[in-house]
Protein backbone atom coordinates (compact mmCIF):
# COMPACT_ATOMS: atom_id res chain seq x y z
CA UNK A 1 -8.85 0.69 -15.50
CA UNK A 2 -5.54 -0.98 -16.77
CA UNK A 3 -3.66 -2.47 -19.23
CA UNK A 4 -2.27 -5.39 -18.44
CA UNK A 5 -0.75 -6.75 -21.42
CA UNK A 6 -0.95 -6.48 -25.63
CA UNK A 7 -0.46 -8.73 -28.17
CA UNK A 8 0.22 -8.39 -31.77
CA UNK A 9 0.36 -10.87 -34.26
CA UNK A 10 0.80 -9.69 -38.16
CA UNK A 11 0.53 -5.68 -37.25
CA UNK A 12 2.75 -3.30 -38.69
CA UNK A 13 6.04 -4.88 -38.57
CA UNK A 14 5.41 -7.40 -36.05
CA UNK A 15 5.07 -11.15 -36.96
CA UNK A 16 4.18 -12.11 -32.82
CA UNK A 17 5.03 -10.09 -29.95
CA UNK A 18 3.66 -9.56 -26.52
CA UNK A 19 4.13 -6.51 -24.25
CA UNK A 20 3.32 -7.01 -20.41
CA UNK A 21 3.12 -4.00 -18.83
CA UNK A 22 2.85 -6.26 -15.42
CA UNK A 23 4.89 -6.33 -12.28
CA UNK A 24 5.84 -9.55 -10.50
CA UNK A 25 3.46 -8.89 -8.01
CA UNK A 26 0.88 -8.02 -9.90
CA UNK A 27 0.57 -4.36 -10.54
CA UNK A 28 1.29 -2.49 -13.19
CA UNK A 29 3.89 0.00 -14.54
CA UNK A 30 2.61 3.72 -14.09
CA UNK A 31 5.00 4.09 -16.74
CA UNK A 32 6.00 2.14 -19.74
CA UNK A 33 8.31 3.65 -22.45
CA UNK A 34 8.72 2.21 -26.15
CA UNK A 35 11.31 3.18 -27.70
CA UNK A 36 13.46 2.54 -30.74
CA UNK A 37 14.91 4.08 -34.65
CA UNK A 38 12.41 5.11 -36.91
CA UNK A 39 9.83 2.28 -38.72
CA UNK A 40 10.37 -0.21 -36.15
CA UNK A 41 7.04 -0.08 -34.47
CA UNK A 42 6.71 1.97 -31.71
CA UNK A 43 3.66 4.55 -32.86
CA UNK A 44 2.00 1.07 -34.59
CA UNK A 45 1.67 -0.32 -31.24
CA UNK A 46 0.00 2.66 -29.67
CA UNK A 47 -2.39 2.67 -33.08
CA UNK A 48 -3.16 -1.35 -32.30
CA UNK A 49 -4.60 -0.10 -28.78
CA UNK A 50 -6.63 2.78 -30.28
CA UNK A 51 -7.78 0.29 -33.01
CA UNK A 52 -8.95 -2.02 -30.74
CA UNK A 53 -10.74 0.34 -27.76
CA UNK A 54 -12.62 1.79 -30.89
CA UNK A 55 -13.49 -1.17 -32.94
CA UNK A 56 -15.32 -1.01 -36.00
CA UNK A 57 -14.37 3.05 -36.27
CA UNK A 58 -10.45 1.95 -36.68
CA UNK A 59 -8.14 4.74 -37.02
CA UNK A 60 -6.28 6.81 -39.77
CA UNK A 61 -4.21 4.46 -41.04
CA UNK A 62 -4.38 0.36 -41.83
CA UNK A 63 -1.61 -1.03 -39.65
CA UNK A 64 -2.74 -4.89 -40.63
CA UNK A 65 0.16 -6.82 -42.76
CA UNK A 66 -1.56 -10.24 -43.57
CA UNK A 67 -5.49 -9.43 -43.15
CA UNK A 68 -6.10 -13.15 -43.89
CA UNK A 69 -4.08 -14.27 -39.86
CA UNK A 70 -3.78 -10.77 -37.72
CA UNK A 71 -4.46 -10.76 -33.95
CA UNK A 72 -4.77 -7.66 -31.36
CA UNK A 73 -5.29 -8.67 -28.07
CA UNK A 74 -5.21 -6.34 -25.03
CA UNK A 75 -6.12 -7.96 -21.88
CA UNK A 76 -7.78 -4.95 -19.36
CA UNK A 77 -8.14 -5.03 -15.70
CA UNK A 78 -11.77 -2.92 -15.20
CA UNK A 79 -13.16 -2.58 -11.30
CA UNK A 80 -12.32 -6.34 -10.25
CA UNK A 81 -12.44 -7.90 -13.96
CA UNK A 82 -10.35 -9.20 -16.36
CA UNK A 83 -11.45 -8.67 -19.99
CA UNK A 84 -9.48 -9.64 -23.15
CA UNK A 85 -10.30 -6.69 -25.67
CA UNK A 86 -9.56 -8.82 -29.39
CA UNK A 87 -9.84 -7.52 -33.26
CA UNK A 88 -9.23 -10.46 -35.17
CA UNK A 89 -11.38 -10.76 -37.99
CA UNK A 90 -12.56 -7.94 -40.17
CA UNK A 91 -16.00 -6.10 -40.59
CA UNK A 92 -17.97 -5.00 -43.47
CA UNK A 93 -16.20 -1.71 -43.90
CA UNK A 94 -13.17 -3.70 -44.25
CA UNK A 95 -11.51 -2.46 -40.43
CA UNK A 96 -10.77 -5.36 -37.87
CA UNK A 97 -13.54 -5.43 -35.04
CA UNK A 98 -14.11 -7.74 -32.88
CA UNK A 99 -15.09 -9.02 -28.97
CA UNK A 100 -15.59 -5.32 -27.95
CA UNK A 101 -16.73 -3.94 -24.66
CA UNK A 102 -15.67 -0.71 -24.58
CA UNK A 103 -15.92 0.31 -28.28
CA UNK A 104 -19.50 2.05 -27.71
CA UNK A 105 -18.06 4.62 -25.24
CA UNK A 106 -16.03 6.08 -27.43
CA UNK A 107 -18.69 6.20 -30.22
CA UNK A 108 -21.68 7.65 -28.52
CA UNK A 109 -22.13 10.08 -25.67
CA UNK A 110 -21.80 9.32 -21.99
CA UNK A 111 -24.82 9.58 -19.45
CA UNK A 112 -25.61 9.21 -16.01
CA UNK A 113 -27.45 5.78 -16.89
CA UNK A 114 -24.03 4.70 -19.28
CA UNK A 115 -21.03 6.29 -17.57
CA UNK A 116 -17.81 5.18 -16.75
CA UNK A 117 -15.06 6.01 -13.71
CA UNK A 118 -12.25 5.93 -15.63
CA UNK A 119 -10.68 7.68 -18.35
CA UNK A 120 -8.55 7.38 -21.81
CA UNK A 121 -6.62 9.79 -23.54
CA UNK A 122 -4.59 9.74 -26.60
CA UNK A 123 -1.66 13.02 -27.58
CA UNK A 124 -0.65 12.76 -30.49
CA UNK A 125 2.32 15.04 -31.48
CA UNK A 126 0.33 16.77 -33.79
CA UNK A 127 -0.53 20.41 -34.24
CA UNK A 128 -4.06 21.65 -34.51
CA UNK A 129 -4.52 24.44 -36.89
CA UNK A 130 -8.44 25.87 -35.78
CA UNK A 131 -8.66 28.72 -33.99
CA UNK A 132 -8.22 29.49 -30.11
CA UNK A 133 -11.53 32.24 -30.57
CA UNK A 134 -14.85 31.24 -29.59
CA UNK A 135 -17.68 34.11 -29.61
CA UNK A 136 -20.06 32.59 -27.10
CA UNK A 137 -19.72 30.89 -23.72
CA UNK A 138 -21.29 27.49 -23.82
CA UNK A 139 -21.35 24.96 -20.86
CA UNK A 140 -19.38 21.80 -20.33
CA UNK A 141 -21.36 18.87 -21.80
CA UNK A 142 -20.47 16.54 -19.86
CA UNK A 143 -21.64 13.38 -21.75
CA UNK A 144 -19.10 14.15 -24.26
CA UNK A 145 -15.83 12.76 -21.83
CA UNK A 146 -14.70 10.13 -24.02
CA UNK A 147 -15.63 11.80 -27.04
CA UNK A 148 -12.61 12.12 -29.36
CA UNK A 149 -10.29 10.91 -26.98
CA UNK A 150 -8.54 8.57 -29.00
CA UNK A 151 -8.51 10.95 -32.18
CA UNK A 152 -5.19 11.92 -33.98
CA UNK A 153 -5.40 15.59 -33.30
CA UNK A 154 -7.56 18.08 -30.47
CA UNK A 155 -9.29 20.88 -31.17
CA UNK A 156 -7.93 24.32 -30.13
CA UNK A 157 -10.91 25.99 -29.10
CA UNK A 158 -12.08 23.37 -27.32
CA UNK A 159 -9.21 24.65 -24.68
CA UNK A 160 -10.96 28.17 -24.89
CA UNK A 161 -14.58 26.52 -24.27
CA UNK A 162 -13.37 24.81 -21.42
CA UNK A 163 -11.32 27.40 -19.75
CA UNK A 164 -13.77 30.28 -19.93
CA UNK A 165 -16.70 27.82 -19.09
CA UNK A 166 -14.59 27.05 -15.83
CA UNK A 167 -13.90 30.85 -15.63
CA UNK A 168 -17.99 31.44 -16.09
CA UNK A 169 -18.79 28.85 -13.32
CA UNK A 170 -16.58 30.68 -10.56
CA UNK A 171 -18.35 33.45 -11.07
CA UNK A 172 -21.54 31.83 -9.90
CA UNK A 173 -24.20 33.17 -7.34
CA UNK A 174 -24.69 29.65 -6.22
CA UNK A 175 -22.43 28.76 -4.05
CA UNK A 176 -21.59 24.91 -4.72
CA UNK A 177 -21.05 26.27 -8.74
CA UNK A 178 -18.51 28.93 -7.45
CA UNK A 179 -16.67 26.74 -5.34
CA UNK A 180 -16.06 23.79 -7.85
CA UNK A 181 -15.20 26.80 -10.98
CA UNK A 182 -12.75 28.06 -8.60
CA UNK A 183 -10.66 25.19 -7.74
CA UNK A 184 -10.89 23.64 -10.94
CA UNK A 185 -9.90 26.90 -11.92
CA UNK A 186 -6.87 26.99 -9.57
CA UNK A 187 -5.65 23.93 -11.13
CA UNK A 188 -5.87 25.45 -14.27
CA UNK A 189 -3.68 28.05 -13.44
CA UNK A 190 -0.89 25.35 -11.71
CA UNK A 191 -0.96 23.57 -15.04
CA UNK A 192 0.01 26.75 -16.80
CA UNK A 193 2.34 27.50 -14.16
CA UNK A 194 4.42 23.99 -14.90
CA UNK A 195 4.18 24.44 -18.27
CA UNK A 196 4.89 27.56 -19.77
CA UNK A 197 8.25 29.00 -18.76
CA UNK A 198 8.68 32.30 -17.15
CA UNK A 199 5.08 33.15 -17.84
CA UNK A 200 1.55 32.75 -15.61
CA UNK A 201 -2.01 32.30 -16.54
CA UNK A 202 -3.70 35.16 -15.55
CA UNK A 203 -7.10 35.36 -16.09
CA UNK A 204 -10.33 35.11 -18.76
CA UNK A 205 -10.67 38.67 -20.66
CA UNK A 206 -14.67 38.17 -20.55
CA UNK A 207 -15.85 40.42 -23.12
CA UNK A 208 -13.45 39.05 -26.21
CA UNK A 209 -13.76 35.47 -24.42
CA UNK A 210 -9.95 35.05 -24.37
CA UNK A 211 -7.98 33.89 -21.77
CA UNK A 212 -4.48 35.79 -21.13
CA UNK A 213 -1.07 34.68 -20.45
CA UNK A 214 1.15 37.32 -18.15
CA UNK A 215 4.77 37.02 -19.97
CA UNK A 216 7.60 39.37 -19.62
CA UNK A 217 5.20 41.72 -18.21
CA UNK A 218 2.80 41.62 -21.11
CA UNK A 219 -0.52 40.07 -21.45
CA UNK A 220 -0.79 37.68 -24.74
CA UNK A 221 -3.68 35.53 -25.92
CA UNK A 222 -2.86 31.67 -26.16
CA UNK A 223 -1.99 31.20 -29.96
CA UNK A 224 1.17 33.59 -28.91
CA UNK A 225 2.83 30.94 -26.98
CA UNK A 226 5.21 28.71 -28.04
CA UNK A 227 4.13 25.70 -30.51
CA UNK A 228 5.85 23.25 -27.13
CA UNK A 229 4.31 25.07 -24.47
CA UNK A 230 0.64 25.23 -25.60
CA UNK A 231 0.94 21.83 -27.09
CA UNK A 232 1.45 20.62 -23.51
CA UNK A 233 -1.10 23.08 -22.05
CA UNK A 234 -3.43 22.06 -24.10
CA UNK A 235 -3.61 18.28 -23.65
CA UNK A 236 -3.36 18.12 -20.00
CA UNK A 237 -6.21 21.07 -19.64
CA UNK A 238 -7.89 18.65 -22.19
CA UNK A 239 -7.52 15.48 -20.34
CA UNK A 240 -8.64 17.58 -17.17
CA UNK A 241 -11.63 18.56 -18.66
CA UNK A 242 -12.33 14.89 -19.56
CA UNK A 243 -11.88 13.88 -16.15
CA UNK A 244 -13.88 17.14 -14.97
CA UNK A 245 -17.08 15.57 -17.27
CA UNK A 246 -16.15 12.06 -15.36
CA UNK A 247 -16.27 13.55 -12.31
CA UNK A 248 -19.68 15.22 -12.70
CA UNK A 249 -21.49 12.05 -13.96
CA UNK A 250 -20.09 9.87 -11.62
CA UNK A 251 -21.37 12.84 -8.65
CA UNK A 252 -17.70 13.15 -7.04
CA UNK A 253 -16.73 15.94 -5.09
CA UNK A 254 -14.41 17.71 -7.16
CA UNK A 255 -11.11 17.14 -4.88
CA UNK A 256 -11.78 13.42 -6.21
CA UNK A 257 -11.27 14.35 -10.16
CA UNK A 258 -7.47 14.03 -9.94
CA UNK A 259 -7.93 10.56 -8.27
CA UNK A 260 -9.67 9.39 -11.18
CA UNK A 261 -7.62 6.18 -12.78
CA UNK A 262 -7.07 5.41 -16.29
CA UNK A 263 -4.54 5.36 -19.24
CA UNK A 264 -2.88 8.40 -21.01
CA UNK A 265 -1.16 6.92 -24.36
CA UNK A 266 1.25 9.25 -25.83
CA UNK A 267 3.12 9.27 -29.34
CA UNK A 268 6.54 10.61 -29.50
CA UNK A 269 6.26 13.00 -26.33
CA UNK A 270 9.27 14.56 -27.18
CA UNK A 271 8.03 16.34 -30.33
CA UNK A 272 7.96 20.29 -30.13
CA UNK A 273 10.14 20.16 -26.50
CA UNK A 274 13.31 21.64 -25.34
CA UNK A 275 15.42 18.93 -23.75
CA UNK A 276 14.95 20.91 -20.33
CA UNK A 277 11.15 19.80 -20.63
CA UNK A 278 11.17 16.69 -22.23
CA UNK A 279 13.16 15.96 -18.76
CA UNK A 280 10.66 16.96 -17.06
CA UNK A 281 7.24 16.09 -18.59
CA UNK A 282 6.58 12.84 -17.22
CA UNK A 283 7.32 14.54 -14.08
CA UNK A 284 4.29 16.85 -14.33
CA UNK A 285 2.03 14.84 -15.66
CA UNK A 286 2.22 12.35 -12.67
CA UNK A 287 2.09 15.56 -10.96
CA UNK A 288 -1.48 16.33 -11.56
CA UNK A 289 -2.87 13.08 -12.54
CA UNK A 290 -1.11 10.59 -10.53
CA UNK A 291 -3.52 7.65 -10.96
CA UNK A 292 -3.20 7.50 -14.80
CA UNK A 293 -0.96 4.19 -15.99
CA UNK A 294 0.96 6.21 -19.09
CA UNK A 295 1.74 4.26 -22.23
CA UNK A 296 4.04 6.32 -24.58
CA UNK A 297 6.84 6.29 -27.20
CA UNK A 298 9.91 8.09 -27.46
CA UNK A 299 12.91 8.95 -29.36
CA UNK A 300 14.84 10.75 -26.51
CA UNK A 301 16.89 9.91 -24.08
CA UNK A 302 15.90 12.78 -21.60
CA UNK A 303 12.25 11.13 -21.52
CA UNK A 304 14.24 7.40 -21.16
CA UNK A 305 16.16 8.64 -18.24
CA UNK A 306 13.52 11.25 -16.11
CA UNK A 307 11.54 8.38 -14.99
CA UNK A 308 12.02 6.39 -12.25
CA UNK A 309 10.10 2.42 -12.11
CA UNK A 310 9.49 2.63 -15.69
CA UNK A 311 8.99 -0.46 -17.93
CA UNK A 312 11.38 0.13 -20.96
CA UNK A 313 10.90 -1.76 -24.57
CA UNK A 314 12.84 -1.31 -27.27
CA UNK A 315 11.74 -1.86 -31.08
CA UNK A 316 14.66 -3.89 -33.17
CA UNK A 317 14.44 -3.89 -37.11
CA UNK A 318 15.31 -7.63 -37.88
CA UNK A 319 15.17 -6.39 -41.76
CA UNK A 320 11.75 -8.03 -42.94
CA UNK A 321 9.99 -7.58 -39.58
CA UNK A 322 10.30 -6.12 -35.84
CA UNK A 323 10.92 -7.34 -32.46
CA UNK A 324 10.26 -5.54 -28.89
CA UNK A 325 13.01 -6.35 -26.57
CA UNK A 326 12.61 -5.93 -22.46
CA UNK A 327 15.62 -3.42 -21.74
CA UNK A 328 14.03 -2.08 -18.59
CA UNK A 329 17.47 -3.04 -16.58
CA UNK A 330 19.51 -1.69 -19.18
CA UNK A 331 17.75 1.89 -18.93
CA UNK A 332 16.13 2.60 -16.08
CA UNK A 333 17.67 4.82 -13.76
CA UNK A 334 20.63 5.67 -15.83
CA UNK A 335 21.46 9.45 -16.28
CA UNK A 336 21.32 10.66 -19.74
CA UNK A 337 25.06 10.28 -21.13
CA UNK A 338 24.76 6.65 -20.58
CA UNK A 339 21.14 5.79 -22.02
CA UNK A 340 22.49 8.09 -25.23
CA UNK A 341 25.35 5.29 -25.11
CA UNK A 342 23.38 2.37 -24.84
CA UNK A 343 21.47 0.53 -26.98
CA UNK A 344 18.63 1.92 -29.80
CA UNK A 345 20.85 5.47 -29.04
CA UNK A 346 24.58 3.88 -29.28
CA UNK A 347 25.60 7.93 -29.32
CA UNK A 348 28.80 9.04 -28.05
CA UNK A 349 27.80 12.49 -25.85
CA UNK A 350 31.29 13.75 -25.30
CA UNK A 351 34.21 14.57 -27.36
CA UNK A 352 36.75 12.63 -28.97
CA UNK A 353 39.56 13.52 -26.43
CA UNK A 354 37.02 12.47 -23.71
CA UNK A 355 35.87 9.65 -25.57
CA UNK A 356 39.36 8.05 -25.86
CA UNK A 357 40.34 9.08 -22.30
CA UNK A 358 36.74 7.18 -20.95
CA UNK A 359 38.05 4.13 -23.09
CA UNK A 360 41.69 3.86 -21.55
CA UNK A 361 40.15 4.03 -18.09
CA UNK A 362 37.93 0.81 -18.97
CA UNK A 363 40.90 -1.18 -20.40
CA UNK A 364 42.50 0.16 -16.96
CA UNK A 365 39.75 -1.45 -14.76
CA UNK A 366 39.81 -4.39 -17.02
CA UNK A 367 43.49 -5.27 -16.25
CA UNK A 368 43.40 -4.24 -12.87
CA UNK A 369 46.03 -1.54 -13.20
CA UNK A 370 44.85 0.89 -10.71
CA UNK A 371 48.02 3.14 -11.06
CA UNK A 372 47.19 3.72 -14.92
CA UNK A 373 43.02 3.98 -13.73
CA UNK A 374 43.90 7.34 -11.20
CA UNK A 375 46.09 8.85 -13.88
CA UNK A 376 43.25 8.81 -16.53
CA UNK A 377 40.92 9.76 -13.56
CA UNK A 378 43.43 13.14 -13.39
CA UNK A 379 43.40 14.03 -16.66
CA UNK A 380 39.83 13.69 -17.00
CA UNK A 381 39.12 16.08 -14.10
CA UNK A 382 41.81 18.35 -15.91
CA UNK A 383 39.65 18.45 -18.71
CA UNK A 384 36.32 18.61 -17.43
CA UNK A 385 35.78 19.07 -13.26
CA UNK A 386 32.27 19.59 -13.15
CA UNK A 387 31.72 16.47 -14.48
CA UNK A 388 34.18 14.35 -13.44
CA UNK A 389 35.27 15.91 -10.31
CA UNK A 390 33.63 12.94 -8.49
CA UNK A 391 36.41 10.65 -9.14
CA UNK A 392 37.78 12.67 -6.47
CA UNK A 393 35.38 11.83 -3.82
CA UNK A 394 37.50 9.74 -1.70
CA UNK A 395 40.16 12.79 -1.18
CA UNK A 396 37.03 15.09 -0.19
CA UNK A 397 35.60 12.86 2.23
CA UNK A 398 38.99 12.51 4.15
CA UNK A 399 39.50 16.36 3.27
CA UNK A 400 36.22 16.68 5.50
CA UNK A 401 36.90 14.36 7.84
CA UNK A 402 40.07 15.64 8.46
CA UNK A 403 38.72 19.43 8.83
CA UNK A 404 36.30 18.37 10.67
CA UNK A 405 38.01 16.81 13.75
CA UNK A 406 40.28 20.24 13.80
């Protein structure tokens, strides 16, 4: 499964806009970014593709602005069809519905007469406040996949029932069990691994039920991590365990569960995350679930510039109403101190000395005046050489060259 476009017509801010998340040649973006200041869309666009996956159910909030002319339209590629998902009129609770096909997956349980091969997931940057403690080991109903995937917020002890369930299963006499709790198992411990700085998963304490981190050589239960850390932990465990239940109803060996495809929408990624891993989360996520096409908003530019081949909108106030503008050229690819520069960002990341000196050396290049150019070059180096010091590349290279043929 993919999405291939979405249209909005009279949804949150938007009057009419259309988002392809296309190639020319046809395939899709594994990434596509939407970014932009506060109230100009980005979350309500994510909340139009929830609304209209799980029809008449809606979601928490009503994101139509003219209920009497409103229009979401998400065209899906499923297996070799094209299908045009649509809520356009409203239904007797008074949320939009309409020509739904995939509505009922997310509203009843799966089975192995009504199952799917792919799989959606919604993170929202929300923090659950239940409990990590379950008293009783219970096994992994598999039906449930899709249940609550779309939902504003996950439950914490649902990452404790699926963890010490996988933990249960290794421990197996039979010998197919043990084998698929142990490398699912395994993964859980890689996800950790990326996750949580400086500290390891290391193992299930069986007779509280409470899995243990290893962290400055102390062992900790899960609520003792960091509100960023088990945030991250706990939605992609979660989305593994959805693609675990996928897996098992679709009879796949178990190497084949991170080959599953799908979409992974994700509000405001950013949220709880030192810049160090908002750099890198994309980054693990395609990691471990590299067939997933990832929809997601963003207010930082450490998430705008990590990714590589992204598809990059950006939500414009226009005072009574919004606009999504294509500014995938514009941002993808750059490093960080020019996306903060550019655009919905327009922030200056160096100093005013700096700042002026950066200036000069464009009105330099503008003119032509080389001379004035290499002087600027100098005293930028002077002030800050391991930044600049690659203005000086040409006098390395024939440094090297010239040390080289001695």
């Amino acid at each position: 499964m993919k999405f291939l476009n979405l249209k909005l017509k009279n949804i949150g801010p938007f009057r009419d806009v259309t988002l392809s998340f296309e190639k020319e040649d046809g395939e899709v973006y594994p990434v596509v970014i939407l970014t932009g200041e506060n109230g100009t869309g980005k979350s309500i666009a994510l909340d139009a593709i929830r609304t209209v996956l799980r029809g008449l159910y809606g979601i928490e909030r009503d994101i139509i602005s003219d209920r009497g002319d409103f229009l979401i339209d998400l065209e899906i590629e499923d297996g070799e069809k094209k299908k045009h998902n649509t809520a356009n009129i409203l239904g007797d609770n008074g949320k939009p519905w309409g020509d739904n096909d995939y509505s009922n997956y997310f509203q009843t349980e799966l089975s192995k007469e009504r199952k799917v091969n792919w799989v959606i997931d919604y993170w929202s940057p929300d923090l659950s406040t239940d409990t990590f403690d379950v008293s009783t080991i219970s096994s992994i109903n598999i039906n449930q996949a899709l249940t609550g995937c779309l939902n504003k917020t996950s439950s914490n002890v649902n990452l404790t029932r699926f963890i010490s369930s996988i933990d249960y299963l290794k421990g197996s006499d039979k010998k197919d069990e043990a084998e698929r709790g142990e490398s699912i198992f395994k993964k859980i411990k890689e996800i950790f691994d990326d996750c949580v700085s400086k500290d390891s998963f290391s193992h299930v304490e069986r007779e509280s039920i409470t899995p243990i981190i290893k962290t400055h050589g102390k062992e900790v239960s899960l609520e003792k991590l960091s509100s960023g850390n088990i945030l991250l932990v706990k939605h992609l465990v979660g989305l593994m365990s959805r693609m675990y239940g996928i897996c098992r109803l679709n009879e796949l060996k178990v190497e084949d569960l991170f080959k599953i495809e799908g979409v992974l929408l994700i509000d405001e990624i950013e949220n709880h995350l030192h810049p160090k891993w908002q750099k890198n989360v994309i980054g693990i996520i395609r990691k471990h679930f590299p067939n997933l096409q990832i929809i997601l908003t963003t207010h930082s530019p450490f998430v705008v510039s990590s990714v590589n081949d992204a598809k990059i909108y950006v939500c414009v106030s226009k005072g009574d109403h919004s606009e999504v503008v294509d500014e995938t050229a514009d941002y993808s690819n750059y490093p960080v101190d020019d996306v903060l520069g550019t655009g919905v960002f327009d922030v200056d990341p160096f100093s005013k000395k700096i700042s002026e000196k950066l200036e000069e050396r464009k009105r330099a290049i503008k003119v032509g005046d080389n001379d004035a150019k290499e002087r600027v070059e100098k005293e930028l180096i002077s002030l800050n050489e391991g930044y600049f010091g690659y203005y000086n590349l040409k006098e390395q290279i024939a440094f090297y060259d010239k040390n080289e043929t001695h």
